[in-house]
Protein backbone atom coordinates (compact mmCIF):
# COMPACT_ATOMS: atom_id res chain seq x y z
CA UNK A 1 17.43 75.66 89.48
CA UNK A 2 17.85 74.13 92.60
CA UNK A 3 21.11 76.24 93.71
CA UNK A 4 19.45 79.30 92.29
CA UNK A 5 16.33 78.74 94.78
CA UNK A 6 18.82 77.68 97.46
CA UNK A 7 20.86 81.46 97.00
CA UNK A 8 17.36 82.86 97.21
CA UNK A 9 16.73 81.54 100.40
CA UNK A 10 20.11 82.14 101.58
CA UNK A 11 19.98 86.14 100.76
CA UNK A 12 16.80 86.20 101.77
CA UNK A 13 17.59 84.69 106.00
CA UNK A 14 21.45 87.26 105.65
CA UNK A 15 18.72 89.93 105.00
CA UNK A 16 16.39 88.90 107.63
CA UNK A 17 19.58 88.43 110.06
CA UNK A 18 20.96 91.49 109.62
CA UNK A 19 17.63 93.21 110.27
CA UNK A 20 17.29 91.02 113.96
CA UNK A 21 21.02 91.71 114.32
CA UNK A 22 20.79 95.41 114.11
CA UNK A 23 17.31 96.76 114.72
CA UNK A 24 16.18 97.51 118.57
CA UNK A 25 12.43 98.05 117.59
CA UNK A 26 12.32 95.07 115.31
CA UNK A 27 13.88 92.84 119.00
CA UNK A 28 11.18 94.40 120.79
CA UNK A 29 8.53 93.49 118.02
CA UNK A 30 9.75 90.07 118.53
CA UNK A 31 9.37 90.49 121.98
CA UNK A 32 5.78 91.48 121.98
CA UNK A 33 5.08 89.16 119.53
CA UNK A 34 5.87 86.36 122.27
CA UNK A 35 4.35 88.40 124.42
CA UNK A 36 1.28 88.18 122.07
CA UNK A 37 1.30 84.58 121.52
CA UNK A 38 2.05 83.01 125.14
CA UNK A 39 -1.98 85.72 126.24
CA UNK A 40 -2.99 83.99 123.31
CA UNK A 41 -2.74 80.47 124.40
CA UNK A 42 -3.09 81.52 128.03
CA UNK A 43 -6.34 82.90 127.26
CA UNK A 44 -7.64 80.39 125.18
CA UNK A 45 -8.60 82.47 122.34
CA UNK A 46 -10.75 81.55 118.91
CA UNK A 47 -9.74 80.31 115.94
CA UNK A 48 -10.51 84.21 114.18
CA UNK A 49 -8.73 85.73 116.95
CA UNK A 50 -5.78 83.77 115.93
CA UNK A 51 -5.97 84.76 112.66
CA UNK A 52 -5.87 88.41 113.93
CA UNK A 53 -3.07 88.09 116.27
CA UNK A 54 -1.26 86.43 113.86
CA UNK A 55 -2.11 88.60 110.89
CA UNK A 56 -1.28 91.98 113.24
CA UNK A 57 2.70 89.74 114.48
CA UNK A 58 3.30 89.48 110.64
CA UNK A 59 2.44 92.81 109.41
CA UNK A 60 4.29 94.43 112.11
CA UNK A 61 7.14 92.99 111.13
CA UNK A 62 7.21 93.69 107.97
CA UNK A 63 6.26 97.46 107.94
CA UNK A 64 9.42 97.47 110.71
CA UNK A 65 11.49 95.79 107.90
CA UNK A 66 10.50 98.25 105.25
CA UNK A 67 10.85 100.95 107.63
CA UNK A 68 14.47 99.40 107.98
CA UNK A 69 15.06 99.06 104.53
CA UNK A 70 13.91 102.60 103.68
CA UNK A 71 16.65 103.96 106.47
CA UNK A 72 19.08 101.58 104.77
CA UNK A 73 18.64 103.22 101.29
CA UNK A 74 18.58 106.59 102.26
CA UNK A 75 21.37 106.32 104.31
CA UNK A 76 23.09 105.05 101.31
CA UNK A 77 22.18 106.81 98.60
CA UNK A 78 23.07 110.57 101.00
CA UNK A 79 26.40 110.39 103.13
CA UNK A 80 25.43 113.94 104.16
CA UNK A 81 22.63 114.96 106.27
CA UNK A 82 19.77 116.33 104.57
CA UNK A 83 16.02 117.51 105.84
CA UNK A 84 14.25 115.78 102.91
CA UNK A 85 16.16 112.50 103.87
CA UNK A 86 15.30 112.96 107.84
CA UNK A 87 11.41 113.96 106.76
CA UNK A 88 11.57 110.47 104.53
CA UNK A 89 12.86 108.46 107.40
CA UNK A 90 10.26 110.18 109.87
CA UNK A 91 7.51 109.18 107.78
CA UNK A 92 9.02 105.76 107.36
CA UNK A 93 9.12 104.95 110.99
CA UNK A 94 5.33 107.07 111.20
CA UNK A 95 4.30 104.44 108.81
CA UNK A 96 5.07 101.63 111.99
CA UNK A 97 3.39 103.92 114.65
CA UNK A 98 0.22 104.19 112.98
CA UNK A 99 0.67 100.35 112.77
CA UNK A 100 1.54 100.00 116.27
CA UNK A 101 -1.25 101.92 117.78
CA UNK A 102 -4.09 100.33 115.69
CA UNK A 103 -2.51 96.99 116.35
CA UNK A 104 -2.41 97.94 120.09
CA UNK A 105 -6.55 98.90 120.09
CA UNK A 106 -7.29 95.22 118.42
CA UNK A 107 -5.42 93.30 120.81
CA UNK A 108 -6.92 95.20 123.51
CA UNK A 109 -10.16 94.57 122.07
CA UNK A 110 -9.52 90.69 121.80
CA UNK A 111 -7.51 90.43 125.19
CA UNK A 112 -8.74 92.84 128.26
CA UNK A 113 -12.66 91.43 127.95
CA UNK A 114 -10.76 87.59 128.06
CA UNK A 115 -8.32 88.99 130.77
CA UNK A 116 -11.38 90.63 132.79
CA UNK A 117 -13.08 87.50 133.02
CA UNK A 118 -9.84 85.69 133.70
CA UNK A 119 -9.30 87.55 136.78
CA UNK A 120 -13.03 88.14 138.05
């Protein structure tokens, strides 16, 4: 039971690895993320707004990893280039855009009124 959980884990952080080791966007996520957390505690945000920030870091990365995963597949399951694959993969990395931008208008919305009155 123990080993089983163990191999879990284990397949789980290669996964995870690979997905640091080979995806740009999901470095820069990472990036921001940092980015994200250092206003946070620089700007002395609430308790709720942490929970936001937070939330938005997690689900970012995870709608980047599906959006990796999705490539993954389709790349292996068509050696040959294809339209329907490319319009699957578009739609894929759409899927983090949409993410991106709405996660972009509630940061702004937690940290330019803090960052205003940091500066005034």
């Amino acid at each position: 039971m123990i080993k089983r959980r163990y191999l879990s884990f284990k397949n789980a952080f290669s996964g995870l690895f690979f997905i640091l080791k080979s995806q740009t966007n999901f470095k820069i996520h990472i990036f921001l993320s940092f980015l994200a957390i250092f206003l946070s505690f620089f700007l002395k945000i609430s308790y709720y707004e942490w929970l936001i920030i937070i939330f938005l870091i997690v689900m970012g990365l995870v709608i980047e990893a599906l959006n990796t995963i999705i490539e993954e597949v389709m790349d292996f399951i068509f050696d040959d280039w294809n339209e329907k694959v490319k319009l699957i993969k578009d739609m894929a990395a759409g899927t983090m855009l949409i993410f991106a931008f709405g996660s972009i208008l509630i940061a702004s919305l937690i940290f330019i009124p803090k960052i205003l009155i940091f500066i005034k």
